[in-house]
Protein backbone atom coordinates (compact mmCIF):
# COMPACT_ATOMS: atom_id res chain seq x y z
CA UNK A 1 14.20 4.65 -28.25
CA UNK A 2 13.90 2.22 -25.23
CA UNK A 3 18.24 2.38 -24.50
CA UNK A 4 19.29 5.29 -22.87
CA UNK A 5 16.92 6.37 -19.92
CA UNK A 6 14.70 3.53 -19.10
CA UNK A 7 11.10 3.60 -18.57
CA UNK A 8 11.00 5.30 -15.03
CA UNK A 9 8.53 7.63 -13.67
CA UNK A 10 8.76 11.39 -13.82
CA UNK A 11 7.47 11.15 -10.10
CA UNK A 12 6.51 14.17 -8.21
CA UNK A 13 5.57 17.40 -7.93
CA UNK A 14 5.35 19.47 -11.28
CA UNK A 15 5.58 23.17 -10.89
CA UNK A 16 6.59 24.63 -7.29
CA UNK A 17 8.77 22.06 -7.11
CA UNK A 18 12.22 22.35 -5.87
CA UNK A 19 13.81 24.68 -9.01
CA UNK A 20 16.91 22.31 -8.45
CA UNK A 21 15.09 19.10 -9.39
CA UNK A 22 12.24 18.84 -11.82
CA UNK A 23 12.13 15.19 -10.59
CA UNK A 24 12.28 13.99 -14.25
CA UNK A 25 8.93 16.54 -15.75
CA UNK A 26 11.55 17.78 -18.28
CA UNK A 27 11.68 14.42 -20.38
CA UNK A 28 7.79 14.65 -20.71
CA UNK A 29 7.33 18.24 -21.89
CA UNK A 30 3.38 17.99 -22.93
CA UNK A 31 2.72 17.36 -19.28
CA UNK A 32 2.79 20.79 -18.60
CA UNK A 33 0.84 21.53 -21.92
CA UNK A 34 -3.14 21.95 -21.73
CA UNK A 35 -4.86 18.86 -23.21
CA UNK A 36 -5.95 18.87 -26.71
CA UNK A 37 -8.92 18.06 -28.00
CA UNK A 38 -9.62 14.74 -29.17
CA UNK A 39 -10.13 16.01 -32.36
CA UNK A 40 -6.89 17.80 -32.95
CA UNK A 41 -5.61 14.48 -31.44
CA UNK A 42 -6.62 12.22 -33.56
CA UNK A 43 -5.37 13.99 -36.97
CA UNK A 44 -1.56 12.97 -35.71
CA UNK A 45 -0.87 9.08 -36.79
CA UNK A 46 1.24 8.76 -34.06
CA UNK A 47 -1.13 8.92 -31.61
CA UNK A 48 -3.88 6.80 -32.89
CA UNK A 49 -0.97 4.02 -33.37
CA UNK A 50 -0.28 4.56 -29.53
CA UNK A 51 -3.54 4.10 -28.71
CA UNK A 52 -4.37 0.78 -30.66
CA UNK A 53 -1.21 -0.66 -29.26
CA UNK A 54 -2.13 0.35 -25.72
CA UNK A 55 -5.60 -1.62 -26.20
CA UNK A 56 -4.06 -4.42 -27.28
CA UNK A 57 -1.66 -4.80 -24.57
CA UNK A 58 -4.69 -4.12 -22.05
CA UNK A 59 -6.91 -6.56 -24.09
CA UNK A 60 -4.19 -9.57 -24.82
CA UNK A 61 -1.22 -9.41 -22.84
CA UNK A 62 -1.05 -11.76 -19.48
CA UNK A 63 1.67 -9.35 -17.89
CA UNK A 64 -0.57 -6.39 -18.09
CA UNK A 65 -3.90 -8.27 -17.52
CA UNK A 66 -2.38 -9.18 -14.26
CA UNK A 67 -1.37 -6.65 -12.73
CA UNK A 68 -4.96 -4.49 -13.96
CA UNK A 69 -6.41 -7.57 -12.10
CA UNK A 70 -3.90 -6.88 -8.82
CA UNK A 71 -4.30 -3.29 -9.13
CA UNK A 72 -8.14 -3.40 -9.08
CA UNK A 73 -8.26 -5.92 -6.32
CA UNK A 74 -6.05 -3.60 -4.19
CA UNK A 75 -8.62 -1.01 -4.69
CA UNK A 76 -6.93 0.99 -7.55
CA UNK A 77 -8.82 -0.05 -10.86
CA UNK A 78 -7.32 1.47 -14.11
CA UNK A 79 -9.60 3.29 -16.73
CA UNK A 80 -8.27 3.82 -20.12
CA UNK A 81 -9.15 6.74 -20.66
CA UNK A 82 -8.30 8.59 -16.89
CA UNK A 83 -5.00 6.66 -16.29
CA UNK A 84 -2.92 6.46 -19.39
CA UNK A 85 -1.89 9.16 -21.56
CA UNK A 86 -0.04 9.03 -25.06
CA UNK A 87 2.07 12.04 -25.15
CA UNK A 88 5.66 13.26 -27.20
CA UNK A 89 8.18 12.39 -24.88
CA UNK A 90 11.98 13.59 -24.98
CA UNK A 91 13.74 11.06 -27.33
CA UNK A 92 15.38 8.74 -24.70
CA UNK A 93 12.43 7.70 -22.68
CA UNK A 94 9.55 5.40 -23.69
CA UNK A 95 7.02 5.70 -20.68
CA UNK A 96 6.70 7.03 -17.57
CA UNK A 97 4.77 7.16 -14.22
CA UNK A 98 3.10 10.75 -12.88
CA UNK A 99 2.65 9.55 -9.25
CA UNK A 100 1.13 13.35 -8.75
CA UNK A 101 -1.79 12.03 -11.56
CA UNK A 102 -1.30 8.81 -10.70
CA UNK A 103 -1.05 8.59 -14.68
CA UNK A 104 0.91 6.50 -16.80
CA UNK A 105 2.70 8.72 -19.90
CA UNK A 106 3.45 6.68 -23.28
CA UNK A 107 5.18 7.90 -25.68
CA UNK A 108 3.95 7.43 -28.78
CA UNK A 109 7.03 9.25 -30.85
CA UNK A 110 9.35 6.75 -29.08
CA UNK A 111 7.02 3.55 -29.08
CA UNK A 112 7.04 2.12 -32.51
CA UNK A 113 6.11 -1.82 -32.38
CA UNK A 114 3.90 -3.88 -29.87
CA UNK A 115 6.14 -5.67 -28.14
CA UNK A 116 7.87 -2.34 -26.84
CA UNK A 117 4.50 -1.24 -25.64
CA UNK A 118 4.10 -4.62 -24.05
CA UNK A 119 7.43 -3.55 -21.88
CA UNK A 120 6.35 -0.28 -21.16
CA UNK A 121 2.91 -0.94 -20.04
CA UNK A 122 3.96 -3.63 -17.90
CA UNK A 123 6.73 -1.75 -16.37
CA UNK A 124 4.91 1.70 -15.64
CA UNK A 125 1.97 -0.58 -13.91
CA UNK A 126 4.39 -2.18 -11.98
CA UNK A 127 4.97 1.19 -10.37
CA UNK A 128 1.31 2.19 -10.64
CA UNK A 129 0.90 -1.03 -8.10
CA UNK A 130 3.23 -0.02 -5.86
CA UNK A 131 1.92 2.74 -6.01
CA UNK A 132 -1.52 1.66 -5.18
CA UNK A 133 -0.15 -0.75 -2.21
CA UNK A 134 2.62 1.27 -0.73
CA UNK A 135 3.17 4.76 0.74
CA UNK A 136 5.85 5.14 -1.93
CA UNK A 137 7.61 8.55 -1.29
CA UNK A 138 8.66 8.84 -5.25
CA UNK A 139 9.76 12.57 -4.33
CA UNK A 140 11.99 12.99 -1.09
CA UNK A 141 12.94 8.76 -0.83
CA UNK A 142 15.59 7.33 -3.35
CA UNK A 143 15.62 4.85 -1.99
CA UNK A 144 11.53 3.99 -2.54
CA UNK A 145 12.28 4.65 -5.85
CA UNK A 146 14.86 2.36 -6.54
CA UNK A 147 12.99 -0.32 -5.03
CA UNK A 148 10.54 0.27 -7.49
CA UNK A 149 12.42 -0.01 -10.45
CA UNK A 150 14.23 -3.14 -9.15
CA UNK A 151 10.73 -4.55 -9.08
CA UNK A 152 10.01 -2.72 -12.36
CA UNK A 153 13.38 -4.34 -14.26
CA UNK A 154 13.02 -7.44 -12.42
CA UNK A 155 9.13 -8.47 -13.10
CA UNK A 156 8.28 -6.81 -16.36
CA UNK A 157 10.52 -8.52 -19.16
CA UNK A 158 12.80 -5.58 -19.31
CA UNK A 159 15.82 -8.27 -19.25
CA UNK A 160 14.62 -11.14 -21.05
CA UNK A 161 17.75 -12.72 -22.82
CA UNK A 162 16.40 -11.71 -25.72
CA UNK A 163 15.94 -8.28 -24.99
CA UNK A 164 19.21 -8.04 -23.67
CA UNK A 165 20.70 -10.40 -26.88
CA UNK A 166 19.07 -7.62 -28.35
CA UNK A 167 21.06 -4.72 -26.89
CA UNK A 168 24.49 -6.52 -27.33
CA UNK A 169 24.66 -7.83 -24.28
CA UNK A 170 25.67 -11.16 -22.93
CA UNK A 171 26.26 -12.87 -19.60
CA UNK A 172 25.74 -16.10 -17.78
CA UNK A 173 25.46 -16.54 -14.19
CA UNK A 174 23.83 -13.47 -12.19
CA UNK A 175 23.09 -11.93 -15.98
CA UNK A 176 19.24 -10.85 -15.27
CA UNK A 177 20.63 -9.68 -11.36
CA UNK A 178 23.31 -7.61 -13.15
CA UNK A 179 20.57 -6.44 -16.07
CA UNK A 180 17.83 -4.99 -13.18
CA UNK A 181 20.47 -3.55 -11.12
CA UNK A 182 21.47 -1.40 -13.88
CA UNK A 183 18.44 -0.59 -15.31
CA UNK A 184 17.36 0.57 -12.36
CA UNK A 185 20.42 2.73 -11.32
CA UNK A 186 19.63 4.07 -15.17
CA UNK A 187 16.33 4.64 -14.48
CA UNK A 188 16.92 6.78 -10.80
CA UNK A 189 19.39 9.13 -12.95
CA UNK A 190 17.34 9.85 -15.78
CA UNK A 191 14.30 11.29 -13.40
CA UNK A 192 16.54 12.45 -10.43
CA UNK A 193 19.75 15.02 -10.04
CA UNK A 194 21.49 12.46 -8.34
CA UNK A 195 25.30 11.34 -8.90
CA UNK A 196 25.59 7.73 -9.67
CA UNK A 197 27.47 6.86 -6.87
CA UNK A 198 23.98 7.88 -4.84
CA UNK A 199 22.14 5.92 -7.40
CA UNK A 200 24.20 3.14 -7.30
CA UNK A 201 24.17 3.35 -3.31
CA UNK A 202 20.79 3.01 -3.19
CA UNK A 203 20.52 0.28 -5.67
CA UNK A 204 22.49 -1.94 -3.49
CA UNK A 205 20.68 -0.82 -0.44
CA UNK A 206 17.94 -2.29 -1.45
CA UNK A 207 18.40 -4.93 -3.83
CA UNK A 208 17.76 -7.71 -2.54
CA UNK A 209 14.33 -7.32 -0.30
CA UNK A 210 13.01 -5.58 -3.21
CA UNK A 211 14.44 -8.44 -6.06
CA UNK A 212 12.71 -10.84 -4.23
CA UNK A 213 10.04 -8.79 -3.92
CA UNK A 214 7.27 -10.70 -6.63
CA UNK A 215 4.05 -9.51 -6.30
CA UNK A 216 1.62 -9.59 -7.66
CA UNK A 217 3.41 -12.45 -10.61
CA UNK A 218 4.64 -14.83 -7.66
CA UNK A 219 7.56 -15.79 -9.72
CA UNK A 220 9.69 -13.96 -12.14
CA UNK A 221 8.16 -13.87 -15.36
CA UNK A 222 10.66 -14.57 -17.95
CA UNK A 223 8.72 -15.54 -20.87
CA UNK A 224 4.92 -14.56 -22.15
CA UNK A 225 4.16 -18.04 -20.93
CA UNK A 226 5.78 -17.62 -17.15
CA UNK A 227 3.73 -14.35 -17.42
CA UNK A 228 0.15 -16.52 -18.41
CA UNK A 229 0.80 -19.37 -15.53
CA UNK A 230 1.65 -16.44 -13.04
CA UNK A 231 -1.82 -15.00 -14.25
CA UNK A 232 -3.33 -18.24 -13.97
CA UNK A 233 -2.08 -18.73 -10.54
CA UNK A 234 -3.01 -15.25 -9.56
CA UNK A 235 -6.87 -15.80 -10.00
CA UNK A 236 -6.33 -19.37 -8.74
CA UNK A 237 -4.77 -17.76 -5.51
CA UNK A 238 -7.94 -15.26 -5.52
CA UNK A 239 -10.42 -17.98 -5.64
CA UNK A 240 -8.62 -19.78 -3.13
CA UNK A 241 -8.90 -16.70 -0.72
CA UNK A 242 -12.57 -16.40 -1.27
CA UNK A 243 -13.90 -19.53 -0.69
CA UNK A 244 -11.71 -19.34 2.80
């Protein structure tokens, strides 16, 4: 379910990696599993549902069309097949980001209806782009990863009003600042052995270059349509560039 650890990425450094933190691997446990064929694949419903939902985000969706669009223009263009993986996840994550693959895990026992894979796609390519643009230390650097999710929680719909109307929760002024800023802090402690007070710490740390921090949308995308006139601005802003 998408409550309890966030979408976040498992981050680093798999097996050999300090025994103390798995840096989030044990939420994701067919990561470690060899691959199956695709035919022994496709005989489980749940992932051929993953699948079909992940095209259609790639195909229709202007949050995720954007930032494929940003992500191949940086010089990291996203295959299918190579950078996303539908996998069995443990039961409080939806999605992830292997920055050691530089793979995005989705997981198809948790993601059940399209606009949930909408969310997750967006929000694990937001840290595939910073990825891509940034020598993000996911590992050793809290604080790199908590500007990340900021970003993450701030540009990828995560706290829409109606998600968050959704969850219960309701706020006025400084609602979506108070919505990423927990998220986020959620996110660092579901993938890191880190108290909250060092989540929190580097939350704050942080916040604000990283809130304002819009690329590639230009704005923050509250609604499908912010997301298509960011997209529409994007290419704009690319054509601009070239004919300079």
């Amino acid at each position: 379910r998408e409550e309890g650890a966030a979408e976040s990425p498992p981050a680093a450094g798999k097996k050999g990696a300090e025994e103390e933190d798995d840096f989030g691997y044990r939420l994701f446990p067919d990561r470690n599993k060899k691959a199956q064929s695709f035919l022994v694949r496709s005989l489980f419903t749940f992932h051929n549902k993953c699948q079909l939902m992940l095209r259609m985000t790639l195909e229709t969706n202007p949050y995720a069309r954007l930032l494929l669009e940003a992500l191949k223009q940086s010089g990291c263009t996203v295959f299918n097949d190579r950078h996303f993986s539908c996998e069995n996840c443990d039961g409080c994550v939806s999605g992830g980001f292997d920055a050691a693959t530089s793979q995005i895990v989705l997981c198809q026992n948790n993601i059940r209806q399209q606009s949930h894979m909408n969310r997750v796609v967006t929000h694990e390519l937001i840290h595939a782009f910073d990825h891509c643009r940034a020598h993000v230390d996911w590992f050793k650097n809290v604080k790199h990863l908590a500007c990340s999710e900021i970003r993450a929680a701030n540009l990828s719909g995560d706290c829409t009003l109606m998600n968050e109307i959704a969850r219960f929760k309701f706020g006025l002024k400084g609602h979506h600042q108070t919505c990423v800023r927990d998220r986020a802090i959620r996110s660092i402690l579901a993938v890191r052995k880190v108290s909250k007070e060092t989540a929190e710490k580097a939350v704050d740390e942080v916040f604000d270059a990283c809130f304002n921090d819009l690329e590639p949308f230009g704005r923050i995308p509250h609604s499908k349509a912010d997301a298509k006139r960011a997209y529409r601005d994007f290419q704009n802003r690319d054509r601009y560039y070239a004919n300079l």
